[in-house]
Every structure is written in C-alpha cells, then in structure tokens.
N, C-alpha and C. Protein backbone atom coordinates (compact mmCIF):
# COMPACT_ATOMS: atom_id res chain seq x y z
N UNK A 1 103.37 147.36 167.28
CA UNK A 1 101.99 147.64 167.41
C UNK A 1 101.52 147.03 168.72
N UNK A 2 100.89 148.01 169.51
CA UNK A 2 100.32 147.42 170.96
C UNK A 2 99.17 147.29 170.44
N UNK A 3 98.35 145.92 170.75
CA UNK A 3 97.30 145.61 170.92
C UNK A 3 96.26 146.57 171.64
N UNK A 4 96.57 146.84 172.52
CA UNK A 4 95.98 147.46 173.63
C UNK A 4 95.82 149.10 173.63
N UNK A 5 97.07 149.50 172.64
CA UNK A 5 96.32 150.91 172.49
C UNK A 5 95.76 151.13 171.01
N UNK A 6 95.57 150.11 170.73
CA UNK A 6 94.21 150.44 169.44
C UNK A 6 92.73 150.15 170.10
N UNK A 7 91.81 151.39 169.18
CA UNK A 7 90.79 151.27 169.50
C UNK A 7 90.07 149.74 169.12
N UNK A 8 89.19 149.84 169.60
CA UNK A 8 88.18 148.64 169.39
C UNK A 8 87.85 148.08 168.19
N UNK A 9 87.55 149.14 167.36
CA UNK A 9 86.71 149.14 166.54
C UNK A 9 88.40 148.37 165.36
N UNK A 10 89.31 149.29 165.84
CA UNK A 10 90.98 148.31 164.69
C UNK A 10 90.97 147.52 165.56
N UNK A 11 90.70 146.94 166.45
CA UNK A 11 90.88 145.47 167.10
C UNK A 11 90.32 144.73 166.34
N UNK A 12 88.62 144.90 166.07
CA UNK A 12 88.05 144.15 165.00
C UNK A 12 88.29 144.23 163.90
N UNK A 13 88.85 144.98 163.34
CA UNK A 13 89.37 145.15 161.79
C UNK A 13 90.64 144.03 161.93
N UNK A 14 91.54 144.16 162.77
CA UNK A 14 92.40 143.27 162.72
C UNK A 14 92.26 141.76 162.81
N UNK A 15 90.93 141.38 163.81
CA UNK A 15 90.88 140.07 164.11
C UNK A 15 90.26 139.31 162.47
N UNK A 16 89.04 140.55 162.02
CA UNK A 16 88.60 140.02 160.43
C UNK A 16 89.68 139.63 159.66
N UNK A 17 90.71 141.01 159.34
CA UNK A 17 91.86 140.91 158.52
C UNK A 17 92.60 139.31 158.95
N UNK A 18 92.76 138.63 159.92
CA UNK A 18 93.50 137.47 160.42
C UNK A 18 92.40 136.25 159.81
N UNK A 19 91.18 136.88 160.11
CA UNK A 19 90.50 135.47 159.86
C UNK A 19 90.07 135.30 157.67
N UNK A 20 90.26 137.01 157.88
CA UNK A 20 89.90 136.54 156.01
C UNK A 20 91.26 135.87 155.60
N UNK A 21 92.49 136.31 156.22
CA UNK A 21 93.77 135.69 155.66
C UNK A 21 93.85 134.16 155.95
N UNK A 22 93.10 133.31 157.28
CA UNK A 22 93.66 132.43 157.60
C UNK A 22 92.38 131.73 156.49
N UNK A 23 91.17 132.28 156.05
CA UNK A 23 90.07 131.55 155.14
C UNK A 23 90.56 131.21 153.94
N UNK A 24 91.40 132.70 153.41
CA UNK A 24 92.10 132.39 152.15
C UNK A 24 93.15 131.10 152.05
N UNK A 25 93.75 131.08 153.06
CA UNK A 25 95.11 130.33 153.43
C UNK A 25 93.94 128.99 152.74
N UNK A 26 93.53 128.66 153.71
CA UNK A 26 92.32 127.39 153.65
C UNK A 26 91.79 126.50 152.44
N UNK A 27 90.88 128.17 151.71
CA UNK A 27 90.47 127.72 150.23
C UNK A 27 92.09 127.88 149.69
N UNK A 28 92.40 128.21 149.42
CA UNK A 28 94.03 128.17 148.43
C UNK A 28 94.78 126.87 148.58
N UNK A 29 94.57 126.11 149.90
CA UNK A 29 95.35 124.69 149.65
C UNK A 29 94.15 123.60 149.52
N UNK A 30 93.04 124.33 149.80
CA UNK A 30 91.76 123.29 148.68
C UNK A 30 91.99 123.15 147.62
N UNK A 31 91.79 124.48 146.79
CA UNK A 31 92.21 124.24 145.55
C UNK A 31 93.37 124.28 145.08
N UNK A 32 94.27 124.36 145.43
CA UNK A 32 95.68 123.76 145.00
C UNK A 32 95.88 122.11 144.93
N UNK A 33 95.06 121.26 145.84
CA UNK A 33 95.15 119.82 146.30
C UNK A 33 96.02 120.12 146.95
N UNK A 34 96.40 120.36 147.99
CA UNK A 34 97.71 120.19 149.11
C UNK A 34 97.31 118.88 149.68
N UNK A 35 96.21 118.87 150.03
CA UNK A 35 95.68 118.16 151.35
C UNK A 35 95.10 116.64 150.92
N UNK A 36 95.07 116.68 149.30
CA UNK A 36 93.87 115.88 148.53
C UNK A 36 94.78 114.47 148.34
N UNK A 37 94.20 113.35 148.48
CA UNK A 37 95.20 112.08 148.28
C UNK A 37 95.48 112.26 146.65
N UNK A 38 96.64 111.52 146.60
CA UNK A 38 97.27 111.43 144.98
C UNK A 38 96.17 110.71 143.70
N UNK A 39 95.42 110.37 144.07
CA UNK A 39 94.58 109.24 143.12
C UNK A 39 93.08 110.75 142.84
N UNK A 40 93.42 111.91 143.51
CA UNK A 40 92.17 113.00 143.83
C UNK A 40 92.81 113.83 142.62
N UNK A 41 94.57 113.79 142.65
CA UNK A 41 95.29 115.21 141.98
C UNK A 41 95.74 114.84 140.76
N UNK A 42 95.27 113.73 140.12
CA UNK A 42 95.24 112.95 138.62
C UNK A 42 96.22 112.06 138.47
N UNK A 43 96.39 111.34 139.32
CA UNK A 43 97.03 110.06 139.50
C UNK A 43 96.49 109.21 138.89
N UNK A 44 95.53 109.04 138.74
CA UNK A 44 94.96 107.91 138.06
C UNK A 44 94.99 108.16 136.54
N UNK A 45 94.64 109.76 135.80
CA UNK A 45 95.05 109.86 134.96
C UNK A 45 96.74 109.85 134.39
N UNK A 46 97.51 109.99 135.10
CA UNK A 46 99.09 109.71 135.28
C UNK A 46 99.29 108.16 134.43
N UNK A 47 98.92 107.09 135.72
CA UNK A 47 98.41 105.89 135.14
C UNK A 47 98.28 105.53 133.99
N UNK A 48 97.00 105.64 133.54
CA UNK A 48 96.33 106.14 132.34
C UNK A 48 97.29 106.59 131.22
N UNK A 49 98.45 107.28 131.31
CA UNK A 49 98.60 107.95 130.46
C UNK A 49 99.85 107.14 130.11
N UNK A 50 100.50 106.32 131.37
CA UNK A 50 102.03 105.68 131.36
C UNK A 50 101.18 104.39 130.49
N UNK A 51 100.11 103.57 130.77
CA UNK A 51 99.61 102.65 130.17
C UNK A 51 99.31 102.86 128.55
N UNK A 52 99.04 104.12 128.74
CA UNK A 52 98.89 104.53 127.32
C UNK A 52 100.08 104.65 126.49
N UNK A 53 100.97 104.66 126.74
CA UNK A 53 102.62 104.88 126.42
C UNK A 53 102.84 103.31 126.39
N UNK A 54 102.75 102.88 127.54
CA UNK A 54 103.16 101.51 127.03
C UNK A 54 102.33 100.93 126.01
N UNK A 55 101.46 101.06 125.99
CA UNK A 55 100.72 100.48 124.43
C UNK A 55 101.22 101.30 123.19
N UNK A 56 101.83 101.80 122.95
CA UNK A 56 102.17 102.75 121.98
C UNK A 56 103.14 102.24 121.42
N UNK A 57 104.06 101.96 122.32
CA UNK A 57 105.38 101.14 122.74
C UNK A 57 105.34 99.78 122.02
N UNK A 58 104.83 99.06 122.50
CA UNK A 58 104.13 97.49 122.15
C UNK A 58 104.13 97.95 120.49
N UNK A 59 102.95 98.75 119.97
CA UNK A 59 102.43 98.67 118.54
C UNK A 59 103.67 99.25 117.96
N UNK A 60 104.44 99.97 118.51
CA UNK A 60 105.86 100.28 117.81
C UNK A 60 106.80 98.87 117.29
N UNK A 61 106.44 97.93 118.29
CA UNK A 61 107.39 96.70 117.95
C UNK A 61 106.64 96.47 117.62
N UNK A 62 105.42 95.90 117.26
CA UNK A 62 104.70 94.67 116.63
C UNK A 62 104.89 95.52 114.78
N UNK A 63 105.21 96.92 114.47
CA UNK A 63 105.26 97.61 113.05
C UNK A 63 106.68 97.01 113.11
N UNK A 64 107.48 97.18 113.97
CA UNK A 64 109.08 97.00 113.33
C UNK A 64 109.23 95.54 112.72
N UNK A 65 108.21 94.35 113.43
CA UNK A 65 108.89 93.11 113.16
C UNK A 65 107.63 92.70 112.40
N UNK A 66 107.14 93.52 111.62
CA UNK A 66 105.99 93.24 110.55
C UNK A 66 106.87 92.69 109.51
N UNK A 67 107.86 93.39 108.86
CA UNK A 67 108.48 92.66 108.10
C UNK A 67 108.71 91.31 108.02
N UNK A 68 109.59 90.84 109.02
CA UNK A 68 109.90 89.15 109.25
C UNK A 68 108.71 88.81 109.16
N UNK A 69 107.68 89.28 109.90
CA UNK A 69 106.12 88.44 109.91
C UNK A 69 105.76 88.06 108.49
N UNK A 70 105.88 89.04 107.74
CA UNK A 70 105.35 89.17 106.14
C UNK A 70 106.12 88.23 105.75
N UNK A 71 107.51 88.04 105.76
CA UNK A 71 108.22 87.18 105.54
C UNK A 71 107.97 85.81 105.66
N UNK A 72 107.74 85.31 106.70
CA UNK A 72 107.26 84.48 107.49
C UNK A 72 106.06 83.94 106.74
N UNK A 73 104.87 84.30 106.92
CA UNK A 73 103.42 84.55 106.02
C UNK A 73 103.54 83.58 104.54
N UNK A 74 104.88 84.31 103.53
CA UNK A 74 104.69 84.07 102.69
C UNK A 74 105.38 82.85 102.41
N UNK A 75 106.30 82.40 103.37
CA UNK A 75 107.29 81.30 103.72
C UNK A 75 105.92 79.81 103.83
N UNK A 76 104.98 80.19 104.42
CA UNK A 76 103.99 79.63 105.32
C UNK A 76 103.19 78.93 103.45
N UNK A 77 102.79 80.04 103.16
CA UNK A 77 101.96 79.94 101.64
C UNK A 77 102.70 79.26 101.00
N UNK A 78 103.85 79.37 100.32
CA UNK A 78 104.65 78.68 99.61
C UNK A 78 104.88 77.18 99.86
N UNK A 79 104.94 76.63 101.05
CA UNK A 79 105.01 75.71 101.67
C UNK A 79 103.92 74.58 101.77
N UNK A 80 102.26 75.95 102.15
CA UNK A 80 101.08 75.44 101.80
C UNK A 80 100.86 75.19 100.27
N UNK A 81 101.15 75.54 99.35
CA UNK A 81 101.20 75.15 97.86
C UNK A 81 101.82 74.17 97.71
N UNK A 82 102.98 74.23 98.23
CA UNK A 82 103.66 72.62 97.89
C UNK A 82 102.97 71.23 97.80
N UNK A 83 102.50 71.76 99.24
CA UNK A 83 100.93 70.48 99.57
C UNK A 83 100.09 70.35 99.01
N UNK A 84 99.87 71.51 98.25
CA UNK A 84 98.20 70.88 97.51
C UNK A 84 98.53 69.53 96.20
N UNK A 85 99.84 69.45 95.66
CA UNK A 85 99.77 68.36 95.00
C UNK A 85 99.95 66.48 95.82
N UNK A 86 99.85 67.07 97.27
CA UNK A 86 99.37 65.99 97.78
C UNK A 86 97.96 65.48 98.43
N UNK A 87 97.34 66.12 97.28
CA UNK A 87 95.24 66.52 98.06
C UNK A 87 95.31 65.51 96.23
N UNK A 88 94.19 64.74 96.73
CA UNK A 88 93.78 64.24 95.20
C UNK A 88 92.76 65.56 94.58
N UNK A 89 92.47 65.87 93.66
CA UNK A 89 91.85 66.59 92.68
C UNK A 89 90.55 66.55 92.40
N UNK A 90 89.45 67.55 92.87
CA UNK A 90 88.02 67.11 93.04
C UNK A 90 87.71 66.17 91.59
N UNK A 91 87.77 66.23 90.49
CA UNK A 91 87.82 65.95 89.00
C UNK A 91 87.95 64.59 89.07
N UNK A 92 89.15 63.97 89.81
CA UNK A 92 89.76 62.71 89.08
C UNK A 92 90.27 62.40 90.65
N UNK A 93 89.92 62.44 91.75
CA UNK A 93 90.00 62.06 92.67
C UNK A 93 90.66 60.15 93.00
N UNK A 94 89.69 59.68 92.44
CA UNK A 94 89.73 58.10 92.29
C UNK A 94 91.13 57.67 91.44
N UNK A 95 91.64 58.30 90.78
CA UNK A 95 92.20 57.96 89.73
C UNK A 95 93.86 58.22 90.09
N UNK A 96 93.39 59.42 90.88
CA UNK A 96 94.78 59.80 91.50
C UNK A 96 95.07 59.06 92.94
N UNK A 97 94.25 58.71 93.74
CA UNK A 97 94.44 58.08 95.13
C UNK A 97 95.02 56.51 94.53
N UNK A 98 94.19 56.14 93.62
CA UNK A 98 94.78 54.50 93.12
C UNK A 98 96.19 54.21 91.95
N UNK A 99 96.24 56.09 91.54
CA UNK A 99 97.68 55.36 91.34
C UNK A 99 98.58 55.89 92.57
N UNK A 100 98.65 57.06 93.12
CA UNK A 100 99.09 56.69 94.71
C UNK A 100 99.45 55.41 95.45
N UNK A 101 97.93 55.18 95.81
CA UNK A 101 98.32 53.80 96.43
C UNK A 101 98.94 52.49 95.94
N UNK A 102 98.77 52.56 94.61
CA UNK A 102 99.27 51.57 93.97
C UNK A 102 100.91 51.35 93.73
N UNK A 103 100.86 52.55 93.66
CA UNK A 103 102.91 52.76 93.46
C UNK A 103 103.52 52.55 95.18
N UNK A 104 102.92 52.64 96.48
CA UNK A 104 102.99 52.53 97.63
C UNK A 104 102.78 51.03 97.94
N UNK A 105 102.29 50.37 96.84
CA UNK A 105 101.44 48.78 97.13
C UNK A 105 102.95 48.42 96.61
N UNK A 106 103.01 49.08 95.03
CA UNK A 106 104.60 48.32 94.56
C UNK A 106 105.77 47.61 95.11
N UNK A 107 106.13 49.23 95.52
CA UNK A 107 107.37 49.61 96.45
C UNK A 107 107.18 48.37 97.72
N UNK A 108 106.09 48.21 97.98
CA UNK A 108 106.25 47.97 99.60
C UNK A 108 105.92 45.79 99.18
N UNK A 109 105.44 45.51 97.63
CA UNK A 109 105.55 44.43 97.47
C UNK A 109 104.19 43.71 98.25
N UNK A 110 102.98 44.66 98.19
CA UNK A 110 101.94 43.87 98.99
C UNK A 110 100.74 44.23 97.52
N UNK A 111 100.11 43.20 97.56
CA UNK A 111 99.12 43.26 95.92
C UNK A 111 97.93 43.48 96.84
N UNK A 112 97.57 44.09 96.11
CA UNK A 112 96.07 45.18 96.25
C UNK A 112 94.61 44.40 95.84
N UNK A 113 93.74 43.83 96.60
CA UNK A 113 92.77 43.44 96.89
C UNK A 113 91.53 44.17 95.92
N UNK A 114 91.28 44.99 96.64
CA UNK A 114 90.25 46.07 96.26
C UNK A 114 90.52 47.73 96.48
N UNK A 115 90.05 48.56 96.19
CA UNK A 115 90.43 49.98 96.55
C UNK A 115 88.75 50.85 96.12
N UNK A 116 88.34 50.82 97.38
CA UNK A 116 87.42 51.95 96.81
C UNK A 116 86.79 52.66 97.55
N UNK A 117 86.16 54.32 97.22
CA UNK A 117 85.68 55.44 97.86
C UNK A 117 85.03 54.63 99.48
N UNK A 118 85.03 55.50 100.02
CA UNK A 118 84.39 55.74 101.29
C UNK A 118 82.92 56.94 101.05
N UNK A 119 81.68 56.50 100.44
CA UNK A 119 81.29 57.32 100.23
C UNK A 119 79.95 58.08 101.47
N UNK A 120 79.95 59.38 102.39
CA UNK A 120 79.68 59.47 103.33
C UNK A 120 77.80 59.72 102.78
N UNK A 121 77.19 59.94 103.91
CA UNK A 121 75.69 59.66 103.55
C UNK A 121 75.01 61.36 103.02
N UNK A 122 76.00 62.17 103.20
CA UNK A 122 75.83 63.36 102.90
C UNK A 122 76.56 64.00 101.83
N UNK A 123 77.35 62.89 101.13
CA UNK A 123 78.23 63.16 99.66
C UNK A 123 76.74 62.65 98.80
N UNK A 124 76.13 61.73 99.19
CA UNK A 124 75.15 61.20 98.14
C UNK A 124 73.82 61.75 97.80
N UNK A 125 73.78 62.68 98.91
CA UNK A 125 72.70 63.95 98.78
C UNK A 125 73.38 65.36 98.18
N UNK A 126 74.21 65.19 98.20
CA UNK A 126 75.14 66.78 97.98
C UNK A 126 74.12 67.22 96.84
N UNK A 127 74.19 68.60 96.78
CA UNK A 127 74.12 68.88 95.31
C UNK A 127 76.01 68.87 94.29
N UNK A 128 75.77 69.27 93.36
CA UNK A 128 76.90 68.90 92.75
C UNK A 128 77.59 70.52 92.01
N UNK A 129 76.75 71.25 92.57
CA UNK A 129 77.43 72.75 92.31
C UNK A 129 78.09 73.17 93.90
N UNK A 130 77.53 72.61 94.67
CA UNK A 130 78.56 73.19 95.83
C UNK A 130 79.82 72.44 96.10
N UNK A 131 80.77 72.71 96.47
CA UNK A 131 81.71 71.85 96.92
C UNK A 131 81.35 70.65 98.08
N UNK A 132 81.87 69.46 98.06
CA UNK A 132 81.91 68.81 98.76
C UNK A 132 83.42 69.42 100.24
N UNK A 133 82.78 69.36 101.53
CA UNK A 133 83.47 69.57 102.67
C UNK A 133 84.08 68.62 103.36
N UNK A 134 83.33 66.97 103.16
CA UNK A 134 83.88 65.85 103.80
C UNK A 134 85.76 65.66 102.94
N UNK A 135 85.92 65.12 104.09
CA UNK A 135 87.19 64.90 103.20
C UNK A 135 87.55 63.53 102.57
N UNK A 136 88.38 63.42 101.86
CA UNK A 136 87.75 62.34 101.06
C UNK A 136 88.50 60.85 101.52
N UNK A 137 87.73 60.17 101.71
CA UNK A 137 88.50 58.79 101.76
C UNK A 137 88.28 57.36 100.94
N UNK A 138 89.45 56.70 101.33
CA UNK A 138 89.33 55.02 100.52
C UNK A 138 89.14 54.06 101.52
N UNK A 139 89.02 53.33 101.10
CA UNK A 139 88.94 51.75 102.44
C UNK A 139 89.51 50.92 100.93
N UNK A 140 90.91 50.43 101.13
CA UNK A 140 91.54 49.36 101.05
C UNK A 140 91.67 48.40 101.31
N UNK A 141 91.56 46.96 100.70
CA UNK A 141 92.06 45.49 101.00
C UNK A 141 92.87 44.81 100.18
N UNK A 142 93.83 44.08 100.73
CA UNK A 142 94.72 43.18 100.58
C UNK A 142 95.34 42.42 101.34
N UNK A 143 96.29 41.66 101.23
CA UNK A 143 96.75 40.14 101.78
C UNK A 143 97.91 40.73 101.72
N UNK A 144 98.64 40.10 103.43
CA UNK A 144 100.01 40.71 103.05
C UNK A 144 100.51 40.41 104.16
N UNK A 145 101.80 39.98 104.40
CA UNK A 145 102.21 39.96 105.78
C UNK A 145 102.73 41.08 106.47
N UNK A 146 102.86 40.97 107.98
CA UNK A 146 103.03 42.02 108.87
C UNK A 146 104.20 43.11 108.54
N UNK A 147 105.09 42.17 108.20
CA UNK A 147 106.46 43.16 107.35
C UNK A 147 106.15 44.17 106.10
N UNK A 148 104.97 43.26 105.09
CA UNK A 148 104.80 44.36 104.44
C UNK A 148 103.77 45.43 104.73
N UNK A 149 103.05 44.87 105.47
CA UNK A 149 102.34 45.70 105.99
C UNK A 149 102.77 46.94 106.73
N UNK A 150 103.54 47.11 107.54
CA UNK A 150 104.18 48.09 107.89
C UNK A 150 104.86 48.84 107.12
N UNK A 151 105.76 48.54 105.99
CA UNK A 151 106.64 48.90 105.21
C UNK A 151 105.58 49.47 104.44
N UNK A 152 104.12 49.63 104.00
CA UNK A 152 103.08 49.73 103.32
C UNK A 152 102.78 51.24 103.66
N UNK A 153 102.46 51.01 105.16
CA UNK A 153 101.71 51.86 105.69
C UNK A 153 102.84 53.07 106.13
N UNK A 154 103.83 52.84 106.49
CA UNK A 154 104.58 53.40 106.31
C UNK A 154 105.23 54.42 104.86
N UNK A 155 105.05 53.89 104.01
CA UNK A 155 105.40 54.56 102.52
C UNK A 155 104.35 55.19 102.23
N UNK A 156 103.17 54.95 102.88
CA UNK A 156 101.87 55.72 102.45
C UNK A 156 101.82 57.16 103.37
N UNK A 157 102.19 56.97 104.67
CA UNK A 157 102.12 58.54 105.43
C UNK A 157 103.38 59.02 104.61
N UNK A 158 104.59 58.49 104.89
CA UNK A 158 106.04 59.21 104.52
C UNK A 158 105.77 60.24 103.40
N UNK A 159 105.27 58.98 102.01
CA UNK A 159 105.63 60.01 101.02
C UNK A 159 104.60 61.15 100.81
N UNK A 160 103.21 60.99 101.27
CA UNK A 160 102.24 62.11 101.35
C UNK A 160 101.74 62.82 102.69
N UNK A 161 102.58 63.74 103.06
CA UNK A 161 102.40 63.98 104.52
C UNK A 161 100.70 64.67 104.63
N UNK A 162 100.34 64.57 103.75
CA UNK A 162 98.79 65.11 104.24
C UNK A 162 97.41 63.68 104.19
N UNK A 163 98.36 62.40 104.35
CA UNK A 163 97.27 61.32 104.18
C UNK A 163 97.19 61.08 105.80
N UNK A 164 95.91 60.47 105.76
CA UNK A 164 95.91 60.03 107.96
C UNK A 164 95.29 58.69 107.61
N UNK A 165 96.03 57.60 107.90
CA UNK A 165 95.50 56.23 107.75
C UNK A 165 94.51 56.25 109.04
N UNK A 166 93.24 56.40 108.83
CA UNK A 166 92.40 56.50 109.80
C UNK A 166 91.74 54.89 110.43
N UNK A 167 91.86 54.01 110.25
CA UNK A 167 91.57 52.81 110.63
C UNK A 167 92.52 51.71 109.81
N UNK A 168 92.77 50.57 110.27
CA UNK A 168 93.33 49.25 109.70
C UNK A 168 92.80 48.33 110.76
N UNK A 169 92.42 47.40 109.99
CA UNK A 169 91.60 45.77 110.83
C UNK A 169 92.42 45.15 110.15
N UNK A 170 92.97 44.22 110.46
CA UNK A 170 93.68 42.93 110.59
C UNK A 170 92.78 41.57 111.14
N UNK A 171 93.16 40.82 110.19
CA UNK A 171 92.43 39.23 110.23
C UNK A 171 93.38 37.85 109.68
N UNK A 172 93.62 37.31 110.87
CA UNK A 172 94.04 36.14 109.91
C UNK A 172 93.85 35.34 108.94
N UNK A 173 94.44 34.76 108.29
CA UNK A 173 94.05 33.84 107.16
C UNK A 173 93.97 32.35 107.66
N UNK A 174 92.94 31.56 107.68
CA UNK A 174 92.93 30.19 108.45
C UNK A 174 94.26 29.41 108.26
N UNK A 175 94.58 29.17 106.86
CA UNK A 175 95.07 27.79 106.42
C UNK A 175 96.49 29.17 105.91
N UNK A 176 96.71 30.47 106.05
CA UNK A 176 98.05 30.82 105.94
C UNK A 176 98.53 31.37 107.19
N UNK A 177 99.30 31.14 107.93
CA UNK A 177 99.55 32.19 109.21
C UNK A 177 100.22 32.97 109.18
N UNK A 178 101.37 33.05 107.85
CA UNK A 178 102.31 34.17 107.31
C UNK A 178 101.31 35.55 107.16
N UNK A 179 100.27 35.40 106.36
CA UNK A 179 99.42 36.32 105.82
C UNK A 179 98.49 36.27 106.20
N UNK A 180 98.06 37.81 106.24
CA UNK A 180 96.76 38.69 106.91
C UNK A 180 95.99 39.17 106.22
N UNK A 181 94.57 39.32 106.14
CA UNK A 181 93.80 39.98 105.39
C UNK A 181 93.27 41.46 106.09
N UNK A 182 93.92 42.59 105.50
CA UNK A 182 94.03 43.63 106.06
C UNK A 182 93.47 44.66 105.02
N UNK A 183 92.27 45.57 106.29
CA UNK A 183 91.41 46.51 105.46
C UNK A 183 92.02 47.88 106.18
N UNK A 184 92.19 48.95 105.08
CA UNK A 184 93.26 50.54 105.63
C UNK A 184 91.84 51.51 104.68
N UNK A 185 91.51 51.83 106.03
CA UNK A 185 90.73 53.28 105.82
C UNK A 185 91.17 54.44 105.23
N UNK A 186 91.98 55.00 104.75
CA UNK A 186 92.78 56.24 104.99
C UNK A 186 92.08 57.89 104.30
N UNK A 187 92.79 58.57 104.49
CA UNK A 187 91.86 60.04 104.49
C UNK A 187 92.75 61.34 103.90
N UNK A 188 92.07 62.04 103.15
CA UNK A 188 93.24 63.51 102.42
C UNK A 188 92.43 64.56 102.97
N UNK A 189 92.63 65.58 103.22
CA UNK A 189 91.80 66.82 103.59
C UNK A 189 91.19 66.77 101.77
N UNK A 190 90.00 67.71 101.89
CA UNK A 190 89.16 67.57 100.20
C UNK A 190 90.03 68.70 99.62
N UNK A 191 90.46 69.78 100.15
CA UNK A 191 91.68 70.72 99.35
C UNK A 191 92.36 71.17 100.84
N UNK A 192 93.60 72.07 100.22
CA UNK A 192 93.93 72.81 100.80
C UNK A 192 93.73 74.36 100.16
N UNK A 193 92.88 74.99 101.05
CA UNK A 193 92.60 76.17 100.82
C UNK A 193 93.55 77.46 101.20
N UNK A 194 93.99 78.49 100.01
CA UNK A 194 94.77 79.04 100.51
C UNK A 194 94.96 81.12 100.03
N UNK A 195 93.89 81.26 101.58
CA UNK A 195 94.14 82.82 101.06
C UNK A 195 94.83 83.63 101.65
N UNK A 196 95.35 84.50 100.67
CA UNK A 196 96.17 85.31 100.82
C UNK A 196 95.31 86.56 101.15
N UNK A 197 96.25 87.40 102.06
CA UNK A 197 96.03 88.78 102.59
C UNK A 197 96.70 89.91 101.67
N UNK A 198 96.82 90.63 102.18
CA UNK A 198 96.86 92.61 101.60
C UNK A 198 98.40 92.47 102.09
C-alpha cells in the first residue's frame, strides 16, 4: 500500500483507524493492570488471604493438641482437690489449724504457748451469709530454742504446702539464753475454689 496514492480522504480513515487502535491498545492495558503497581492488582488482598491461611493453620494445631490440653486441665483439678484437705474448713476452722499445729509442735518437740485467730477488722463486720474472702490466719506463741524452731517451722510449710508462715518475731528470754520467746503469724488461702469447664 502506497501512502501516497490514496486519496485524502483514506489517508484520514487510516490515520483514525491507527489512532482508535493505538486508544484501544491504551484502555486495554488500563484495564488489564499492566502498568498498575502490585499492591493496585490485589496484592494486598493476596496478603490477606496467605494471613488468613496462616490463621487457619494455627487453629488447626491448637484443635489437634486440645486433647493433651484436656488432659492436662484435668491432671491440674485432680491435683487442685488434693489440696483442699490442706485449707482448714469454714465450720471448724480453729479446731483443725490447732490440731495441725499441734501435731507440728509434737514432732518438732517445741510446747505451744498460745494459738489463736488473727481476726481481721472486716471478718467482725462480715455478715455471716456471705462467705468470708480474707484468708484465714493464727498468730502463735511459744518458747523454744532456735533448733526447734526451725525444725518447727519447717514441718509446718513441708507437710501443708498451702500454709505461708507470714511473720515470726523472736525475743530473748533474760535469765534463759538457750530459749526464745517466739510469735509465728501464719496463713491458709480461706478455700480452694475449683471450677470446672465444658
């Protein structure tokens, strides 16, 4: 095709025909995204969607090792029961901490002074249908030397792992220097509470 021996009028038909093709060319890699950065052509939903997979992923293992967990759980409870017969008993509280301590006084060969409640300023207002929340304690005295004293205090955490000797004062005795006059605060959680799930 010579340029030159077409009329005018297909000269302009041809130059349109070039420019509607090169317009199309244009819009067609607009909307295709040719030209568009990656984060424009759903990259970000891509993202999105791999994050979404990995969470999927994750809750897949956290169902597989539900079992052991459950396992675990009930390992936990059983264990927590064991303990509650080392909580004295809202009922008879007093009765149970002093023969406690008393079989701990035995063993350890130190004689028991006095033994009595720690009573807090908000146990004596309580009403008596709600539970008490403080936890409960004694303040102890007796005479005793340092050997048994340790051996004392010692037999008292060992054998009840839920007691916390929360204070001991020590005082000499003038006219004995073997023996001490020694006051032991000590403390039980008021229960151990224990609920179970589904």
């Amino acid at each position: 095709m010579n340029w030159f021996s077409l009329t005018k009028k297909q000269q302009q038909m041809v130059i349109v025909t070039v420019i509607l093709a090169v317009a199309q060319i244009l819009l067609m890699v607009h909307f295709l995204g040719w030209l568009t950065p990656a984060a424009a052509r759903g990259g970000s939903v891509k993202k999105e969607l791999l994050d979404l997979q990995s969470k999927i992923e994750d809750a897949r293992d956290v169902l597989r090792r539900k079992e052991p967990i459950e396992r675990s759980l009930i390992a936990s409870i059983e264990e927590l029961e064991n303990l509650t017969s080392h909580t004295p008993t809202l009922s008879d509280r007093y009765a149970w901490s002093y023969e406690y301590v008393s079989r701990c006084a035995r063993q350890s060969q130190v004689e028991l002074d006095s033994l009595e409640e720690v009573v807090f300023p908000a146990d004596a207002q309580a009403d008596k249908k709600k539970p008490i929340e403080q936890p409960y304690e004694i303040k102890v005295s007796t005479r005793c030397g340092y050997n048994n004293l340790v051996q004392f205090l010692w037999r008292l955490e060992k054998d009840n792992p839920l007691l916390r000797i929360k204070e001991v004062a020590v005082a000499s005795v003038g006219d004995q220097p073997a023996v001490q006059q020694v006051q032991i605060v000590m403390q039980w959680p008021v229960s151990v509470k224990i609920e179970r799930g589904q």
